[in-house]
C-alpha atoms as a PDB file:
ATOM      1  CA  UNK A   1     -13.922 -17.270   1.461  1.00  0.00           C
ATOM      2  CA  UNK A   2     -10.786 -17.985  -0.852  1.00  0.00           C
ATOM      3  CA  UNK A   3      -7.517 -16.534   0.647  1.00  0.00           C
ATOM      4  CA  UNK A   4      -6.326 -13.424  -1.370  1.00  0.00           C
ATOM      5  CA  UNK A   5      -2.882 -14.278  -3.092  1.00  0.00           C
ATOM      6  CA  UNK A   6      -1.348 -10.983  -4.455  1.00  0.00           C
ATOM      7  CA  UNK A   7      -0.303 -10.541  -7.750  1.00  0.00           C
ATOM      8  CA  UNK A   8       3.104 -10.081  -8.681  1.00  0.00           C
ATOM      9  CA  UNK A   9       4.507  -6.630  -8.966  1.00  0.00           C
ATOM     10  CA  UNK A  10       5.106  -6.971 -12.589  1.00  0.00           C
ATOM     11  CA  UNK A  11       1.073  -7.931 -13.051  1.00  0.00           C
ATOM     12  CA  UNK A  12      -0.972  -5.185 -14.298  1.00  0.00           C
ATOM     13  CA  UNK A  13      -2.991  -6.418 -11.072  1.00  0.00           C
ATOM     14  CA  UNK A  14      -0.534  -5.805  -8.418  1.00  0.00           C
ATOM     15  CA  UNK A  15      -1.817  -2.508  -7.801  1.00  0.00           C
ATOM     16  CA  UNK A  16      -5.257  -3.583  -6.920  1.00  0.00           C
ATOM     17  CA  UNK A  17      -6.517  -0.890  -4.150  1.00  0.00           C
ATOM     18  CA  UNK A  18      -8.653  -3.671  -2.040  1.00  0.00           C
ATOM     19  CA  UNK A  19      -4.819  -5.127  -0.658  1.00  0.00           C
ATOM     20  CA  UNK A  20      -2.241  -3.997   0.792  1.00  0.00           C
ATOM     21  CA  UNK A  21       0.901  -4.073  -1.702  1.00  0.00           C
ATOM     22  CA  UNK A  22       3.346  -4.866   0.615  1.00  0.00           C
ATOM     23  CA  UNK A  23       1.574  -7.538   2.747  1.00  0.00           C
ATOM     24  CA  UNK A  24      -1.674  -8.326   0.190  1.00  0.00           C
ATOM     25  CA  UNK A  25      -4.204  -8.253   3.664  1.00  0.00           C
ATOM     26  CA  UNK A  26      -7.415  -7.031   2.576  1.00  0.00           C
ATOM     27  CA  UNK A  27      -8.289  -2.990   3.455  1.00  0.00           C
ATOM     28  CA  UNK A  28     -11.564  -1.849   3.991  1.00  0.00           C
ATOM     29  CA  UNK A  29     -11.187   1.195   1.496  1.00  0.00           C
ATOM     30  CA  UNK A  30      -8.246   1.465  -0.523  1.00  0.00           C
ATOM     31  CA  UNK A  31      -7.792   5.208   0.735  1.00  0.00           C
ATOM     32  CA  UNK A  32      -8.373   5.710   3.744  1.00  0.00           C
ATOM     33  CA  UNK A  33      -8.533   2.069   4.923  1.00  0.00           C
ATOM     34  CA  UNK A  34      -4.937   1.860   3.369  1.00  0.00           C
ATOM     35  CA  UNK A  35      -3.549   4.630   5.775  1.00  0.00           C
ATOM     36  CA  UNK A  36      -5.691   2.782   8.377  1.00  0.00           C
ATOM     37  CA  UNK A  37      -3.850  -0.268   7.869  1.00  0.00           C
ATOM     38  CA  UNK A  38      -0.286   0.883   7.605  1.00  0.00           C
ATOM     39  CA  UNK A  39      -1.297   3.212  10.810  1.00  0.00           C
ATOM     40  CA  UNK A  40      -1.881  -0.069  12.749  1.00  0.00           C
ATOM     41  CA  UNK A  41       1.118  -1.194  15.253  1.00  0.00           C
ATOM     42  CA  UNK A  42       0.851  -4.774  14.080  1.00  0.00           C
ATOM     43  CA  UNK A  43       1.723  -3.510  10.201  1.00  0.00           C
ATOM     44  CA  UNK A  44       4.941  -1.665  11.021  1.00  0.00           C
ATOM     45  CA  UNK A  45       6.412  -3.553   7.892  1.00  0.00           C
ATOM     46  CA  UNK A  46       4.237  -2.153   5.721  1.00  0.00           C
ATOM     47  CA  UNK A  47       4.505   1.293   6.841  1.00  0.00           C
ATOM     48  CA  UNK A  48       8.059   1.111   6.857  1.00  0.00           C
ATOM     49  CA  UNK A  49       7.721  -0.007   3.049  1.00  0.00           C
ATOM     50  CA  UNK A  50       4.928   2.452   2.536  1.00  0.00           C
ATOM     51  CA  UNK A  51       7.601   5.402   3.564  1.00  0.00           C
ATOM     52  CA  UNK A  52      10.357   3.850   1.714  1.00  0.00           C
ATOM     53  CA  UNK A  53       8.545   3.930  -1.569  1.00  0.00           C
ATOM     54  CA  UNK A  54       6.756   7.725  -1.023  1.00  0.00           C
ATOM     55  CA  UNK A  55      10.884   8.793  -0.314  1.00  0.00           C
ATOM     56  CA  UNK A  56      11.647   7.108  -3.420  1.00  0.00           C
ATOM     57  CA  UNK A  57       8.681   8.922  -5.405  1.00  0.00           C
ATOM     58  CA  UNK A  58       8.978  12.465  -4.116  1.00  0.00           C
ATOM     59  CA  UNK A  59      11.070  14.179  -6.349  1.00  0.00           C
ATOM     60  CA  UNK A  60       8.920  12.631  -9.771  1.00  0.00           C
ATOM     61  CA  UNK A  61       5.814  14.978  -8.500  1.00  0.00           C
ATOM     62  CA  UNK A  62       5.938  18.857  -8.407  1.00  0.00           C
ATOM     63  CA  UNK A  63       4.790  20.180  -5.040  1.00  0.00           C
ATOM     64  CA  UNK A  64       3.382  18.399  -1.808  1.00  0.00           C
ATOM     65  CA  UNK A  65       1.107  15.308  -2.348  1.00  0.00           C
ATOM     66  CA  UNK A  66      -1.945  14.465  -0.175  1.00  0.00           C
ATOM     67  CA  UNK A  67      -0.980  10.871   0.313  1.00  0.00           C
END
């Protein structure tokens, strides 16, 4: 199986839902395998990143978001 090598962030691929974004490890389910994965002790990183982006998002949606 060929390693995964993520896209940059300025590729119209780097938001491919199979990866992670912030660490490009493959997630069962790009949903729910997603929170999975960022819910996992060994990928503090990435939910550190994940939180960092939804603060920076917030305010550009109306109301409370599901994700």
């Amino acid at each position: 199986m060929k390693d995964h090598t993520h896209p940059s962030q300025d590729s119209s691929q780097w938001d491919n839902p199979d990866f992670c974004p912030f660490c490009s490890q493959p997630v069962a389910d790009g949903g729910p395998g997603f929170m999975d994965h960022i819910a996992d002790d060994e990928n503090t990183t990435c939910r550190d990143r994940f939180e960092q982006w939804r603060d920076s998002v917030a305010d550009d949606m109306d109301g409370e978001w599901g994700g």
